[in-house]
Protein backbone atom coordinates (compact mmCIF):
# COMPACT_ATOMS: atom_id res chain seq x y z
CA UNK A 1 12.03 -0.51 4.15
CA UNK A 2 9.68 -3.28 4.42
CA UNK A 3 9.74 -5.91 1.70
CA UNK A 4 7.02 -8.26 0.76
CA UNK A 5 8.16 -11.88 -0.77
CA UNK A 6 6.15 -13.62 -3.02
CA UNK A 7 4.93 -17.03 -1.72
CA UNK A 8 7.11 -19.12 -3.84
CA UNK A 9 9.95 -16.97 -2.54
CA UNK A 10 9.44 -17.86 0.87
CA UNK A 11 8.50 -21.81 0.48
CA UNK A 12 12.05 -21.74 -1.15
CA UNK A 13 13.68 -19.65 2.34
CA UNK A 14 11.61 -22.47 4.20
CA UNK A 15 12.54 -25.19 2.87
CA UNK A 16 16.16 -24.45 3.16
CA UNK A 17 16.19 -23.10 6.60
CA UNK A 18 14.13 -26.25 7.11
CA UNK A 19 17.18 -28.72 5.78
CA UNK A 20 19.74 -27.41 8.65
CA UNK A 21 16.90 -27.51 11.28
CA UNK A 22 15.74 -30.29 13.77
CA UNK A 23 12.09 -31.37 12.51
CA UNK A 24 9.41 -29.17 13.79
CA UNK A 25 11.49 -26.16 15.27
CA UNK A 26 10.64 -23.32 12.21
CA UNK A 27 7.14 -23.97 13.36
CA UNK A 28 7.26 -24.11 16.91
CA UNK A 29 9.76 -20.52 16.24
CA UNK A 30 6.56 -19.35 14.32
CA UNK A 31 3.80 -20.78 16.96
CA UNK A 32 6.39 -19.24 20.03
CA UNK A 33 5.91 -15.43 18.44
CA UNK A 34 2.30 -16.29 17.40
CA UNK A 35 1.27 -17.08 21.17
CA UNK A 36 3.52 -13.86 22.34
CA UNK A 37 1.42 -11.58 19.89
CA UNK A 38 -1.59 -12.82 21.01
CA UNK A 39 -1.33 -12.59 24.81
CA UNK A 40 -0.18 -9.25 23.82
CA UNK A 41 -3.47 -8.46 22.10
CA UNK A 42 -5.28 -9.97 24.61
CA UNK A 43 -3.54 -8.07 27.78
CA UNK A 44 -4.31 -10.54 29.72
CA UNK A 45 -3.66 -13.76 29.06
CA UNK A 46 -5.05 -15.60 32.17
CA UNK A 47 -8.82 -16.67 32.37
CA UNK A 48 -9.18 -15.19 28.93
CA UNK A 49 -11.32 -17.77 26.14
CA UNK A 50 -9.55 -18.08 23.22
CA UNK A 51 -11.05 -20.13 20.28
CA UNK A 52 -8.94 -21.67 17.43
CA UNK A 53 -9.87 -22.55 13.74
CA UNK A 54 -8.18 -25.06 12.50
CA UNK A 55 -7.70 -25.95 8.68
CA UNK A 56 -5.40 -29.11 7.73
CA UNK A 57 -2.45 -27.09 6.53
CA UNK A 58 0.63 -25.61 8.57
CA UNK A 59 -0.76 -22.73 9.60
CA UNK A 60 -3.56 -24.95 11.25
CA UNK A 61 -0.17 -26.71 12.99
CA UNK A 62 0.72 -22.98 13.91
CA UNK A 63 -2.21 -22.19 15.29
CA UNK A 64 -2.24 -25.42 17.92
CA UNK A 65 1.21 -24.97 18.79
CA UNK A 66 0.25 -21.43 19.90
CA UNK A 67 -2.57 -22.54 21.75
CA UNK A 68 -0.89 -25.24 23.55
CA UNK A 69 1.49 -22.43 24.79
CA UNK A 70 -1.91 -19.60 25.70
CA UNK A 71 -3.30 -23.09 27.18
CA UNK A 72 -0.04 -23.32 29.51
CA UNK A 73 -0.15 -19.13 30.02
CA UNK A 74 -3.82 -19.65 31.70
CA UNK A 75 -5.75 -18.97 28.80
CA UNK A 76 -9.04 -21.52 28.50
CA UNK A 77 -8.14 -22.24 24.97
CA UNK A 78 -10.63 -24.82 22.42
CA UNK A 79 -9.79 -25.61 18.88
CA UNK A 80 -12.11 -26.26 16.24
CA UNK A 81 -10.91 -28.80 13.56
CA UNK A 82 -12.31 -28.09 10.46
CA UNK A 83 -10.92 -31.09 8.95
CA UNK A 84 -10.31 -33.71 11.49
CA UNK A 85 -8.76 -36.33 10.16
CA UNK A 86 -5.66 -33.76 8.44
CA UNK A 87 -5.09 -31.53 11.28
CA UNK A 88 -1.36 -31.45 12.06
CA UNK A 89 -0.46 -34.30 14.56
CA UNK A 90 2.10 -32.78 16.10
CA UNK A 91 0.17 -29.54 17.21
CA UNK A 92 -2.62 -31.21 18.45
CA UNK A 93 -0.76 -33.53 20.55
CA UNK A 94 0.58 -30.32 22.20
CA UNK A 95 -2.59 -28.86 22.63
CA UNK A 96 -4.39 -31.72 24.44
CA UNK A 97 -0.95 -32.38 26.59
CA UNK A 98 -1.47 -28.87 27.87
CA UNK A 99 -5.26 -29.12 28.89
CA UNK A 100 -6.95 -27.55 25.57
CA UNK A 101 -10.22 -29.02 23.97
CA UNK A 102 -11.09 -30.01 20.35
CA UNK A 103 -14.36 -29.66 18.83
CA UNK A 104 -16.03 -30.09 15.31
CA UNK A 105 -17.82 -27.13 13.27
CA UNK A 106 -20.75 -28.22 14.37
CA UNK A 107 -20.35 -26.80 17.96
CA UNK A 108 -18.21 -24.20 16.94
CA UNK A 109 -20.60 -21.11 16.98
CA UNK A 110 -21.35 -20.88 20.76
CA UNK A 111 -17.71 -21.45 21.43
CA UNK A 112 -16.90 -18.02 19.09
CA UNK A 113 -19.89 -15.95 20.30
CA UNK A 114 -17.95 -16.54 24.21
CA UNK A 115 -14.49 -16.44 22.61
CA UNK A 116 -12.44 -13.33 23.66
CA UNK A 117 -10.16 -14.23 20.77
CA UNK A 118 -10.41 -16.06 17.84
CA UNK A 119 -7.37 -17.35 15.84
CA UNK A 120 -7.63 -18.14 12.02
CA UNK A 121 -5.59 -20.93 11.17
CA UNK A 122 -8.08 -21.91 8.63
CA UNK A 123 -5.74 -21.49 5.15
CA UNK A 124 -1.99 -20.92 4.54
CA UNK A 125 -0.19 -18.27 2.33
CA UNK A 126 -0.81 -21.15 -0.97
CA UNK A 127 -4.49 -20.96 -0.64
CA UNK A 128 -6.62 -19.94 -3.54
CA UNK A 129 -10.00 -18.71 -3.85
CA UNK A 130 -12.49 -17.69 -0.84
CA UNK A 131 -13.14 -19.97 2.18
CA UNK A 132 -15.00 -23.30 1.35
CA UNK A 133 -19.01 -22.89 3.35
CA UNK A 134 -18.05 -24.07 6.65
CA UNK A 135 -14.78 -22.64 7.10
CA UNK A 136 -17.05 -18.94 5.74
CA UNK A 137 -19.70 -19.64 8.04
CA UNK A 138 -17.09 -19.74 10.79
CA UNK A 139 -15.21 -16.77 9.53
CA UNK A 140 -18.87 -14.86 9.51
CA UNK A 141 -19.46 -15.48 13.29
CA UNK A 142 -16.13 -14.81 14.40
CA UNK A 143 -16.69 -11.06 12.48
CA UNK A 144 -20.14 -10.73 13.86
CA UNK A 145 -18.71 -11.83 17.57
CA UNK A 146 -17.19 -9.16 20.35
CA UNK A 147 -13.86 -11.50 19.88
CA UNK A 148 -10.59 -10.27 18.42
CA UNK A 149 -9.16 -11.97 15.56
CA UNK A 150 -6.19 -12.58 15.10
CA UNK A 151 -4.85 -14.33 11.70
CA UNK A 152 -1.63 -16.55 11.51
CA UNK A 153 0.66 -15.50 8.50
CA UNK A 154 -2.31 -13.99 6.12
CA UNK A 155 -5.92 -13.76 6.92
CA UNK A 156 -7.71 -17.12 5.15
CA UNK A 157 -9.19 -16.32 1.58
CA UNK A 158 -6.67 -13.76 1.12
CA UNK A 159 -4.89 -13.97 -1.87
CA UNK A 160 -1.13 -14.10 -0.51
CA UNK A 161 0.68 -12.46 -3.96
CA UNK A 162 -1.60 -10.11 -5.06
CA UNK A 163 -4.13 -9.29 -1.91
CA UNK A 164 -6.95 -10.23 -4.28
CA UNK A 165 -10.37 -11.12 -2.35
CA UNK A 166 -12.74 -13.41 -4.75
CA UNK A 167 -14.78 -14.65 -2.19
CA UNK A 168 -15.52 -15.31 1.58
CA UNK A 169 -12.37 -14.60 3.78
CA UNK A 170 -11.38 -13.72 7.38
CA UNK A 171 -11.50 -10.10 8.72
CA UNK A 172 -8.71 -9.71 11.19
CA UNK A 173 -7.64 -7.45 13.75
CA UNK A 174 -3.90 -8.12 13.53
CA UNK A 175 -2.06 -10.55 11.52
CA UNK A 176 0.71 -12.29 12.58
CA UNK A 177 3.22 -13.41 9.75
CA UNK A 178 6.67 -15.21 9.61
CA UNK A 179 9.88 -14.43 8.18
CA UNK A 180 8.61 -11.91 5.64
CA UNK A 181 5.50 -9.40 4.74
CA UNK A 182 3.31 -11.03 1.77
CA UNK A 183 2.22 -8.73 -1.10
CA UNK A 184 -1.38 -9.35 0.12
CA UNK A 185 -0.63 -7.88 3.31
CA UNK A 186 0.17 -4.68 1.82
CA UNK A 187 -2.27 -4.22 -0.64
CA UNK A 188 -5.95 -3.65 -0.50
CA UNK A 189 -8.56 -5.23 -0.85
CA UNK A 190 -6.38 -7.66 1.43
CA UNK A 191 -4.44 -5.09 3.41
CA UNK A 192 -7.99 -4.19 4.63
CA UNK A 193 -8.65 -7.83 5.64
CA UNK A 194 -5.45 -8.21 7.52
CA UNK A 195 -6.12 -5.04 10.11
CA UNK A 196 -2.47 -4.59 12.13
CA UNK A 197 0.23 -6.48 10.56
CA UNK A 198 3.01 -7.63 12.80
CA UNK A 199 6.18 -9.23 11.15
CA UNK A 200 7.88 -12.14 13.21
CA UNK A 201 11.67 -13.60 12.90
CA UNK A 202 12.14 -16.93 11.74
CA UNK A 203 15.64 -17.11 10.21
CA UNK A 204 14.49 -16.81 6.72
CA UNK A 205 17.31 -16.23 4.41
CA UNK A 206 15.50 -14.28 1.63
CA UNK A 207 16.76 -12.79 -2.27
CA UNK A 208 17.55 -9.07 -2.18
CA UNK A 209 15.21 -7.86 -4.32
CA UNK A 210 11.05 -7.97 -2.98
CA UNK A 211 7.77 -8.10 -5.40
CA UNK A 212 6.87 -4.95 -3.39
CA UNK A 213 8.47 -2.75 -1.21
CA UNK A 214 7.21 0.17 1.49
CA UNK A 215 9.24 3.38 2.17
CA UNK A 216 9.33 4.10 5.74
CA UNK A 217 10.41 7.47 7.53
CA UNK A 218 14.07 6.82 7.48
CA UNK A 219 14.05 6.00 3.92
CA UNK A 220 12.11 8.80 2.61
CA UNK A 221 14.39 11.17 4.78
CA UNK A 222 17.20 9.51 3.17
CA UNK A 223 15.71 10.44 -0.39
CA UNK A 224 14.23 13.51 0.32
CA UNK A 225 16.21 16.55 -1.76
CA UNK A 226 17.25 19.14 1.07
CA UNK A 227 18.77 22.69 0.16
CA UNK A 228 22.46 23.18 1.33
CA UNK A 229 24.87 26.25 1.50
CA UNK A 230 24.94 26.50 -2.00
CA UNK A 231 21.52 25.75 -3.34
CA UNK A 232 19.73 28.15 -5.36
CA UNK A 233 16.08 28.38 -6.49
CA UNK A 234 17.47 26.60 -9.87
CA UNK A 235 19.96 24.18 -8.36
CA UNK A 236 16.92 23.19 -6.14
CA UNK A 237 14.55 22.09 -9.18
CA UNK A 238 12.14 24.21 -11.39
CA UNK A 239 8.93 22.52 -12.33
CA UNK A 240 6.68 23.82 -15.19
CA UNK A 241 3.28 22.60 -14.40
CA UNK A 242 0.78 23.21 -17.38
CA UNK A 243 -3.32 22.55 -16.17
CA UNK A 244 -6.19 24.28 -15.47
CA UNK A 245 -8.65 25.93 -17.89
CA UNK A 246 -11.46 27.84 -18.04
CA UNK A 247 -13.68 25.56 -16.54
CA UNK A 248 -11.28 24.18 -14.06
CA UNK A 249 -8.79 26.87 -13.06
CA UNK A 250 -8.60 25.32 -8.93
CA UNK A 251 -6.41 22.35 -10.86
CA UNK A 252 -3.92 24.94 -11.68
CA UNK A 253 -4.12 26.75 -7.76
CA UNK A 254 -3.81 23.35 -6.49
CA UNK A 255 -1.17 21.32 -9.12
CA UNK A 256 0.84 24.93 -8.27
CA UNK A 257 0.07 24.61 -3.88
CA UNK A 258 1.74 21.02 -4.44
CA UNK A 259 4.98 22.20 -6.24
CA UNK A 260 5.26 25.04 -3.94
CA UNK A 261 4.79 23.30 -0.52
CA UNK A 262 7.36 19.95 -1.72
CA UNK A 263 9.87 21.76 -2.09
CA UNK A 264 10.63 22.93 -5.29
CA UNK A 265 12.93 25.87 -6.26
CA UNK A 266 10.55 27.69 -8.78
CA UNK A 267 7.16 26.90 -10.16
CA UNK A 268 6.60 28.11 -13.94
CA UNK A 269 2.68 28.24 -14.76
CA UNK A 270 0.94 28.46 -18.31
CA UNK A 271 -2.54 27.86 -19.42
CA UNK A 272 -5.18 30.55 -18.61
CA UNK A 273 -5.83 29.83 -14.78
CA UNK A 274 -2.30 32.66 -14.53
CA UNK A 275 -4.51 34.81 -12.18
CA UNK A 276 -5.98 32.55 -10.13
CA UNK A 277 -2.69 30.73 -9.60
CA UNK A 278 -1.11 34.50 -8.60
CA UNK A 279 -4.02 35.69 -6.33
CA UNK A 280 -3.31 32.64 -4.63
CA UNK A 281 0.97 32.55 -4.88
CA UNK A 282 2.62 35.48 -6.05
CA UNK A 283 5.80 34.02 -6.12
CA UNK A 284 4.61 31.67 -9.52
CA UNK A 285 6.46 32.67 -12.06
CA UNK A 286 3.23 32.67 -14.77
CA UNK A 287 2.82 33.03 -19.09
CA UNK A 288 0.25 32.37 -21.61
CA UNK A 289 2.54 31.69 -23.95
CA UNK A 290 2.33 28.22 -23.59
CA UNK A 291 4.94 25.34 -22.74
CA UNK A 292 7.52 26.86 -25.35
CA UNK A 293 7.91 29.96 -24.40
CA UNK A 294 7.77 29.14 -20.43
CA UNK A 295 11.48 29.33 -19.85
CA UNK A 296 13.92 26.59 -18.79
CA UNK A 297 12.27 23.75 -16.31
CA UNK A 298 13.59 20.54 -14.54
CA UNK A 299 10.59 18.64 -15.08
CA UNK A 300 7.20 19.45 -16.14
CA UNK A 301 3.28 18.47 -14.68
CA UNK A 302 0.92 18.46 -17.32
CA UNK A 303 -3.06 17.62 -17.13
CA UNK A 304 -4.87 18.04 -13.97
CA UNK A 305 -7.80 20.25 -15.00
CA UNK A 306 -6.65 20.32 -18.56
CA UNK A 307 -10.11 19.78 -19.98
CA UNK A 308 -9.70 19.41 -23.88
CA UNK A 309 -6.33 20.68 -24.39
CA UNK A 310 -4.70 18.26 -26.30
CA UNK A 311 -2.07 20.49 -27.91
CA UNK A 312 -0.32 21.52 -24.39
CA UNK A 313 0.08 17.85 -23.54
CA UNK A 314 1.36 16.89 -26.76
CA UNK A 315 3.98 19.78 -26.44
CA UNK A 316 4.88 18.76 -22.87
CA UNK A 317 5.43 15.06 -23.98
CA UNK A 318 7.69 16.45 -26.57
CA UNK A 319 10.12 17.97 -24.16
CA UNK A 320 13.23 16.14 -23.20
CA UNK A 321 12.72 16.41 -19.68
CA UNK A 322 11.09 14.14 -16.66
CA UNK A 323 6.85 14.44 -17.58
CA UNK A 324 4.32 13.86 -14.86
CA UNK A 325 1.42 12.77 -16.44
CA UNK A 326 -2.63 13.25 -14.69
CA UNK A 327 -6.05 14.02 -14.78
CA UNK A 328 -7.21 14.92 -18.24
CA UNK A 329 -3.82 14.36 -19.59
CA UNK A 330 -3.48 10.57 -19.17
CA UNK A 331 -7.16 11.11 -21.70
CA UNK A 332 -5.33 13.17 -24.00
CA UNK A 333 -1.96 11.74 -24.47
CA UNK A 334 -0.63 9.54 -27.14
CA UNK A 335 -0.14 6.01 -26.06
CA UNK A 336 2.67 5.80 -28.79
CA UNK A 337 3.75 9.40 -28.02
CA UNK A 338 4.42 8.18 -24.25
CA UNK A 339 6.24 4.91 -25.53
CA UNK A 340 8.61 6.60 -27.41
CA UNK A 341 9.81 9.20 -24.60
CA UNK A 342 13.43 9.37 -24.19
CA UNK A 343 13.31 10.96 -20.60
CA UNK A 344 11.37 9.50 -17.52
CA UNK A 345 7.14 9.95 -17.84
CA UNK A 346 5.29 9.34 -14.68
CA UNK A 347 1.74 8.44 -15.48
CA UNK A 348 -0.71 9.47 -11.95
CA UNK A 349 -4.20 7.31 -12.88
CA UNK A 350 -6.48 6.73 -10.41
CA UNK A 351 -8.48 3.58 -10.94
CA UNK A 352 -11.06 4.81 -12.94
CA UNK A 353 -8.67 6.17 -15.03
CA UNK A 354 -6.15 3.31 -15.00
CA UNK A 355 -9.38 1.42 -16.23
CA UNK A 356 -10.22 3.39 -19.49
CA UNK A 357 -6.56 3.23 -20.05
CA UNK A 358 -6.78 -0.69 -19.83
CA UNK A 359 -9.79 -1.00 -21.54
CA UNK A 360 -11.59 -2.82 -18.67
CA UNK A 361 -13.85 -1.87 -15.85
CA UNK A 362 -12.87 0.34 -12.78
CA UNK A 363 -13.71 -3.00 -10.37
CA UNK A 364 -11.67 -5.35 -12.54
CA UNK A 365 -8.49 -2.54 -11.50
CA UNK A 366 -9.42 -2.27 -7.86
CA UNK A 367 -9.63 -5.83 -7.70
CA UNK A 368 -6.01 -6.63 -9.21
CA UNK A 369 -3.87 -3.57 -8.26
CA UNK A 370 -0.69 -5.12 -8.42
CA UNK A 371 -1.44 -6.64 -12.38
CA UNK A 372 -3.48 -3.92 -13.27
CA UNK A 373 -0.44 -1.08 -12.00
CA UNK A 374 2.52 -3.71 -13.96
CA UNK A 375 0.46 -3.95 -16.66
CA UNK A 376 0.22 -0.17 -17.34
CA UNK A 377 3.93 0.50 -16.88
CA UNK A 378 4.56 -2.15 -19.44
CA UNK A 379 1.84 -0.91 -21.92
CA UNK A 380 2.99 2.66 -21.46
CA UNK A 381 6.61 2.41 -20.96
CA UNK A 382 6.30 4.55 -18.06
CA UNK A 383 6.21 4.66 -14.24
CA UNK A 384 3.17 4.32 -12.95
CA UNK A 385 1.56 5.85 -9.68
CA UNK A 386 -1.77 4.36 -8.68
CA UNK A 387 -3.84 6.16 -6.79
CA UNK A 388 -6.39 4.68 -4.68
CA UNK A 389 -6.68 2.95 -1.05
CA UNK A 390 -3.52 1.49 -1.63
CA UNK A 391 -0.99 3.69 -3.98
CA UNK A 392 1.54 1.17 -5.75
CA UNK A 393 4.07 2.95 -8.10
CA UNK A 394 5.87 0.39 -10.70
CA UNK A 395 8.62 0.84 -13.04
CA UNK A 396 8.60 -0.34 -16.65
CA UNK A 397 11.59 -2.46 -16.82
CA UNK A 398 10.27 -4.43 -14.10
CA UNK A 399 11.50 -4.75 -10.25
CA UNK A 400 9.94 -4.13 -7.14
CA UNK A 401 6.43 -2.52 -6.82
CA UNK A 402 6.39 0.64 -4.38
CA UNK A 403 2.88 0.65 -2.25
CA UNK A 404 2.65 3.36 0.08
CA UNK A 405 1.75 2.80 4.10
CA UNK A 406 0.68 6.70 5.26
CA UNK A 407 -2.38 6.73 2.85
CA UNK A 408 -5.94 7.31 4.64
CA UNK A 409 -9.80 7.71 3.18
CA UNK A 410 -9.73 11.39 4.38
CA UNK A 411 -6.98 11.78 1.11
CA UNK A 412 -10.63 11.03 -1.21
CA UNK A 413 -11.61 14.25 -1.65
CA UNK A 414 -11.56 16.62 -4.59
CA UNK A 415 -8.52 18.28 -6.09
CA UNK A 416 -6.25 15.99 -3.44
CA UNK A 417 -4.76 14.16 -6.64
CA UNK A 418 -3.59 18.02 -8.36
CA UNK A 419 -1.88 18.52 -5.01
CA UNK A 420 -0.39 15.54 -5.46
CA UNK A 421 0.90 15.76 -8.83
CA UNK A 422 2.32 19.34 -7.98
CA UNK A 423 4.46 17.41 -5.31
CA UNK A 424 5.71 14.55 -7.19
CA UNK A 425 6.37 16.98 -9.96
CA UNK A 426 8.81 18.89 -7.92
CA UNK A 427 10.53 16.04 -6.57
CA UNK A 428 10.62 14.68 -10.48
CA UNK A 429 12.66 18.12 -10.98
CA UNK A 430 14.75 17.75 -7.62
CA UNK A 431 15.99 14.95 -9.75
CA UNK A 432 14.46 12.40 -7.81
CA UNK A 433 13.96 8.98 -10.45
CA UNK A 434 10.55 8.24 -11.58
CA UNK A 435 9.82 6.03 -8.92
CA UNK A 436 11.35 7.82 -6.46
CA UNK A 437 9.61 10.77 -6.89
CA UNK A 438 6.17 9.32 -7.07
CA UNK A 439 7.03 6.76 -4.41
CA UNK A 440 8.36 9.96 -1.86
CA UNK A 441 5.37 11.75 -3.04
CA UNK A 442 2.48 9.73 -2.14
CA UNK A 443 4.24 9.02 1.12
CA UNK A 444 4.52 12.99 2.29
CA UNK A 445 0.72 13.08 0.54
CA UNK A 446 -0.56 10.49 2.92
CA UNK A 447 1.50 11.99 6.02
CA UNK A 448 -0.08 15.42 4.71
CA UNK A 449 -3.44 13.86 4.54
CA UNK A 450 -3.16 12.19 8.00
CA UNK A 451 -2.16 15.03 9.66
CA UNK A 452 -4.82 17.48 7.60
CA UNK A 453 -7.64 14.85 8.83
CA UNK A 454 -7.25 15.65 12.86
CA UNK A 455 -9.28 18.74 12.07
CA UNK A 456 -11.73 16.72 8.99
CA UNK A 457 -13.24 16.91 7.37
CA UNK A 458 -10.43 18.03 5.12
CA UNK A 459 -10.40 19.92 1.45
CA UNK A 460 -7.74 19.91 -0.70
CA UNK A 461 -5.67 22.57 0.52
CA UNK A 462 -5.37 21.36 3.63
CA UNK A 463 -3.36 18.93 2.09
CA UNK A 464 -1.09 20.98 0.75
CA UNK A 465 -0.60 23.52 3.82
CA UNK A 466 0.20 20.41 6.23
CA UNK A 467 3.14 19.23 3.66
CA UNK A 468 6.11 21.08 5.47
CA UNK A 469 4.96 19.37 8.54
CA UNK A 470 4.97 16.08 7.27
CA UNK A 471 8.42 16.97 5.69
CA UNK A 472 9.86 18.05 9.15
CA UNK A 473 8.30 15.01 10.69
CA UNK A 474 9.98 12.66 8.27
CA UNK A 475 13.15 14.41 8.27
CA UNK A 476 13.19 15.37 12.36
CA UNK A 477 14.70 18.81 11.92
């Protein structure tokens, strides 16, 4: 599991570890793994130009430190002090010891354009806001150079708590950061900023429980409902999954594909897509009788494809069992209806949706996933999966956020989100929490997705046909 710490969370782990520490060691520990990662990068570290920017903070002391150690390695290595008179005394005392050069913005550019590597120690995991003009103009020719960039603990002008971007910031290749992830690191638009994330050691001591958290394979095997000796297509999980209409009957074929390919014991279908969803899997078990008369079900999906039907949704909501909640039926249901749920609902908004939901526009969401996905759950009393570049999944009563790591842009294409909901909604009926079961399911969606995309372009179905493989390759059978 990788766990993200918010930034007052790791001052806190700093300053402690700090306390029982000779002066100057947790940064020459950072600035020791910093250099390591970037020869690394580099390949080779001897003759190669590398090209420091310097801000006043720590991670300007980081950066120098790790120079003076490239400098030693062979590397021609210059730093550019954006601030002169506050860069970190220590680190630059290093750096000219071992042979590097200092220079001011002003003859910065033609030392980037020859750089091989450029390393952005320009702003620390407490700034705020984009990068002031100089340190932007810098940032700007380092993205338009052939350079690599590398940034120390979180790209500069990226928001280290919520990954927010509100103005000019650094475009990295790989981040380097200490002691723990940041939430910016794992969620876009800063994830995208950040490029490869690499996580190095410092001795933090940090609280058990993360603002955000990423299943990996081991922990999604460990969840992941398997059949035994004894299972049956009942004790396994039935899902009722209620979409599709006239208009849209492929929601139905595709909510159903999901269900059937993650896992679940039985799939019940009503609405009036019942041939379509046969032609395509005989082994649905399908009525028109509505959600009533359906039969017994773990769990239902309700809403992808739905179009107008607001009286299957409000019968779905009114069963006592898990609800996974998409598509048109996040625009039909009952805000107060969904409050007042006994059993788990999972709402599945992407941000457009999430959006009308809110009451605000689709950019405000994409630009404040982690608020805008806490702030549903709340509102809603419900978990909530948010689809998009990066999927976070939050509970109501609070705790860590989920964001999922497999995701990829081949995933945006139409009818992927049914297939999705299908899946989720048979791990909801597997018995799998709330979170769990979105959580699991955007992880084996993403996998699918991944794996789909080596022949892409991709539809929908694709998705759902590569989900046993990405099952096997989380679970190694």
């Amino acid at each position: 599991m990788r766990r993200a710490y918010s930034v007052e969370t790791v001052r806190a782990a700093e300053r402690a570890l700090m306390a029982r520490l000779p002066e100057g060691t947790l940064m020459r520990r950072a600035a020791a793994g910093l250099a390591t990662a970037c020869g690394e990068f580099l390949g080779r570290t001897y003759g190669s130009r590398v090209v420091l920017l310097v801000g006043s903070g720590d991670n300007g002391g980081d950066a120098l430190y790790a120079g003076a150690l490239l400098r030693r390695r062979g590397a021609g290595v210059t730093a550019v002090l954006l601030t002169p008179d506050r860069a970190h005394e220590g680190g630059l005392a290093a750096l000219r010891r071992a042979g590097g050069a200092v220079i001011g913005p002003e003859r910065a550019l033609g030392a980037i354009e020859r750089a091989d590597l450029v390393v952005d120690g320009v702003v620390g995991i407490g700034g705020k806001g984009g990068l002031r003009p100089d340190a932007a103009r810098l940032a700007s020719a380092a993205e338009r150079a052939r350079a690599a960039v590398v940034a120390v603990d979180l790209p500069s002008g990226v928001d280290a708590d919520t990954g927010e971007v509100s103005g000019s910031a650094v475009r990295a290749d790989l981040t380097v950061t200490f002691g723990a992830y940041k939430p910016g690191l794992l969620i876009d638009p800063g994830r995208e900023y950040a490029g490869t994330v690499r996580l190095v050691e410092i001795g933090l001591e940090l609280p058990p429980d993360p603002v955000l958290e990423a299943l990996q394979h081991d922990d999604v095997a460990r969840l992941l409902p398997r059949p035994d000796a004894e299972s049956d297509k009942y004790r396994r999980g039935v899902l009722g999954v209620a979409a599709g209409s006239a208009r849209y009957p492929g929601a139905a074929v595709l909510a159903v594909s999901g269900a059937l390919r993650g896992g679940a014991g039985a799939v019940r279908y009503v609405g009036p897509a019942g041939d379509a969803v046969i032609a395509r899997f005989p082994e649905t078990l399908v009525s028109d009788q509505g959600p009533d008369h359906a039969g017994r079900v773990q769990a239902w999906v309700v809403g992808p494809g739905a179009g107008e039907d607001a009286a299957t949704v409000a019968k779905v909501l009114g069963a006592d069992v898990p609800v996974l909640l998409d598509a048109d039926g996040l625009r039909l249901a009952d805000r107060d209806t969904v409050r007042g749920r006994s059993a788990p609902t999972l709402m599945t908004p992407h941000a457009g949706e999430a959006a009308a939901l809110l009451g605000v526009r689709r950019e405000e969401v994409e630009a404040a996933r982690l608020a805008s996905v806490r702030e549903l759950a709340a509102t809603y009393r419900a978990t909530v999966l948010l689809k998009g570049s990066t999927t976070l999944v939050a509970d109501p009563g609070g705790g860590p956020v989920r964001v999922n790591s497999t995701g990829t842009g081949w995933l945006a294409t139409a009818g992927s989100g049914d297939v999705l909901s299908g899946l989720a909604g048979s791990l909801l009926a597997s018995h799998l929490s709330a979170l769990d079961a979105g959580s699991v399911g955007a992880y084996l969606h993403g996998l699918a997705g991944r794996l789909a995309s080596r022949g892409a372009p991709i539809a929908a179905l694709d998705i759902a046909e590569h989900l046993p493989e990405a099952w096997r390759d989380v679970v190694r059978d």
